[in-house]
C-alpha atoms as a PDB file:
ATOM      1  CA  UNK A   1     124.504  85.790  14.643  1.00  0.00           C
ATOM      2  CA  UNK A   2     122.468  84.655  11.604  1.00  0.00           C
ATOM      3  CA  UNK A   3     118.675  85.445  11.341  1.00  0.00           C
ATOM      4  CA  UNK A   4     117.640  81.661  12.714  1.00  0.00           C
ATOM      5  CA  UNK A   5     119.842  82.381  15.674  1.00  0.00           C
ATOM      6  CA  UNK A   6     118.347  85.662  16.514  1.00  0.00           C
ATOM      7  CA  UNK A   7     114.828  83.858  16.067  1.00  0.00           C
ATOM      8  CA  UNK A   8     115.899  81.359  18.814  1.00  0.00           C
ATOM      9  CA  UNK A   9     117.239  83.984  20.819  1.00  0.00           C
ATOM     10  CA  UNK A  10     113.856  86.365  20.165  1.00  0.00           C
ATOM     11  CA  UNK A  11     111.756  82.903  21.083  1.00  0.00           C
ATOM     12  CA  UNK A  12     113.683  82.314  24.204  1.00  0.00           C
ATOM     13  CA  UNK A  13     113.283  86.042  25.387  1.00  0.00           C
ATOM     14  CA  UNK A  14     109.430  86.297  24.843  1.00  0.00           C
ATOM     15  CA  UNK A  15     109.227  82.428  26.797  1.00  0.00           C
ATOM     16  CA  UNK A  16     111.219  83.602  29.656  1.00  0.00           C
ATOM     17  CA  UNK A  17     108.910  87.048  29.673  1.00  0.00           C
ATOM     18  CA  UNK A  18     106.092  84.732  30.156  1.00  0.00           C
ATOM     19  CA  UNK A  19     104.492  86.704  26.739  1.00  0.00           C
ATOM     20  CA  UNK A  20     103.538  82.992  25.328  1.00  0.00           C
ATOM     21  CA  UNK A  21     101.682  82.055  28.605  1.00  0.00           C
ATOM     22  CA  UNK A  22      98.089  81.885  27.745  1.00  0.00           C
ATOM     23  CA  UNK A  23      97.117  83.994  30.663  1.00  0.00           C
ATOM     24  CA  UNK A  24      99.569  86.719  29.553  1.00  0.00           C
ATOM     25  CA  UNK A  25      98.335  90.144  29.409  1.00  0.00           C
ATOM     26  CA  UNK A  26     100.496  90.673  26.422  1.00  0.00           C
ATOM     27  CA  UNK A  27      99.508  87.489  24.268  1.00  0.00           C
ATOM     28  CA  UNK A  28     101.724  87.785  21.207  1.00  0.00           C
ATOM     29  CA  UNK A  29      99.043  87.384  18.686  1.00  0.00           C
ATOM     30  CA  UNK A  30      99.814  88.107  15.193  1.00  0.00           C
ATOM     31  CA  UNK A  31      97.291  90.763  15.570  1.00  0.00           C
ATOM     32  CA  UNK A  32      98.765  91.834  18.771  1.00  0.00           C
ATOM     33  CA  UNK A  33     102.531  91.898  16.964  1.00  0.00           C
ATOM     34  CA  UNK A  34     101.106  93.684  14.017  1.00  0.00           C
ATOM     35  CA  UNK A  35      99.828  96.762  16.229  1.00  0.00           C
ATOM     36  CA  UNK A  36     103.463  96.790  18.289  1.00  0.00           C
ATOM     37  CA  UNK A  37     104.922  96.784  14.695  1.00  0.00           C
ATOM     38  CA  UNK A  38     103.143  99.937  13.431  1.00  0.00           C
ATOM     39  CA  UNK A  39     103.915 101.617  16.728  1.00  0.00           C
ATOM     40  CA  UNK A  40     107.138 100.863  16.980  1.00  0.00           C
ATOM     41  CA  UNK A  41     107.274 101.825  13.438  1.00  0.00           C
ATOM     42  CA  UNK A  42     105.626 104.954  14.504  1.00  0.00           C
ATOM     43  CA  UNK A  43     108.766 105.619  17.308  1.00  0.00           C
ATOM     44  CA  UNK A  44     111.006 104.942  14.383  1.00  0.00           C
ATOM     45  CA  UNK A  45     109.469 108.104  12.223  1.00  0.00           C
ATOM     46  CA  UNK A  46     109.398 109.900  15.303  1.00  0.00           C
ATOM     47  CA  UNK A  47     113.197 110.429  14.960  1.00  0.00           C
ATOM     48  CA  UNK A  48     112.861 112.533  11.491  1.00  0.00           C
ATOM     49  CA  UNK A  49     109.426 114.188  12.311  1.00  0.00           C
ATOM     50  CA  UNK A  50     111.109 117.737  12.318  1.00  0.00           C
ATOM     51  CA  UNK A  51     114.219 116.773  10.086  1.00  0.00           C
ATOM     52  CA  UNK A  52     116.579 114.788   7.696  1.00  0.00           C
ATOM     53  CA  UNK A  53     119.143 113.448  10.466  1.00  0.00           C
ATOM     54  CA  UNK A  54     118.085 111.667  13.762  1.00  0.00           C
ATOM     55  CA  UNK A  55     119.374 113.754  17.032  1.00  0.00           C
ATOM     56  CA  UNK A  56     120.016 110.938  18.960  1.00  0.00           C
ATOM     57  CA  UNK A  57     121.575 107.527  17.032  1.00  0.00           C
ATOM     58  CA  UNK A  58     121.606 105.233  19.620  1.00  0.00           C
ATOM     59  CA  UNK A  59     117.936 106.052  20.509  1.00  0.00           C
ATOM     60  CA  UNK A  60     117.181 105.551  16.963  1.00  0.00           C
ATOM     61  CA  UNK A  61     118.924 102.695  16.830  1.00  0.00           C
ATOM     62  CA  UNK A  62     117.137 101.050  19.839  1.00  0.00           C
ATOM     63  CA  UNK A  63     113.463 101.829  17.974  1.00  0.00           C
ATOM     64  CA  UNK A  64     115.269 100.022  14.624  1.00  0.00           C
ATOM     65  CA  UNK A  65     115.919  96.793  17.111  1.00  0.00           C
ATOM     66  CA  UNK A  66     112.385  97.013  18.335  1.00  0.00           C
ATOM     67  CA  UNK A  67     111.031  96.792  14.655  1.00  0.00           C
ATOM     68  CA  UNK A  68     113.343  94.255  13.419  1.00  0.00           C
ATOM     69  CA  UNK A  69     112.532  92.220  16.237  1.00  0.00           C
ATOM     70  CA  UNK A  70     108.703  92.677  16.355  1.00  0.00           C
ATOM     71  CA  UNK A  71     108.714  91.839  12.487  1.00  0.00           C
ATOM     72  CA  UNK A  72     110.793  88.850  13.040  1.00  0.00           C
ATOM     73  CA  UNK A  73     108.740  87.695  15.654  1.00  0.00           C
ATOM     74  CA  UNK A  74     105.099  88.475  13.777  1.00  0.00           C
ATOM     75  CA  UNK A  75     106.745  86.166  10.955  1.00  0.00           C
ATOM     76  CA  UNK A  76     108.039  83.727  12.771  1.00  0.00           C
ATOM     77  CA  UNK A  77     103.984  83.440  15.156  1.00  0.00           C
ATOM     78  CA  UNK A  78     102.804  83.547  11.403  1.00  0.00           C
ATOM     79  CA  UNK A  79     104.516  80.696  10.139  1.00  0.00           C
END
């Protein structure tokens, strides 16, 4: 999947979430995507808070998907 692929796919998922609704109660501001960015970001450091190596990979690598996407996605609102 190339990175306008996964755009269409991220667009489609939000849309069918109802997120781009403007009576969502998560309205995917770039505001709003920049705050789930630093948290997620936040989950991501989480993972080596008490050392070098993550415990659990997959969990870590479900927090990496979550950033990737919300940075896609705050790009992509941002034109």
């Amino acid at each position: 999947m190339d990175l306008a692929q996964l755009t269409s796919e991220m667009h489609r998922f939000v849309e069918a979430k109802g997120w781009y609704a403007a009576e969502s109660p998560k309205p995917q501001s770039p505001r709003n995507l920049a705050a789930s960015l630093a948290i997620e970001s936040a989950e991501v450091l989480e993972h080596f808070q008490w050392g070098e190596t993550p415990g659990d990979k997959e969990h870590l690598a479900g927090e990496l998907a979550d950033v990737m996407l919300y940075l896609l996605q705050l790009a992509s609102v941002s034109g």
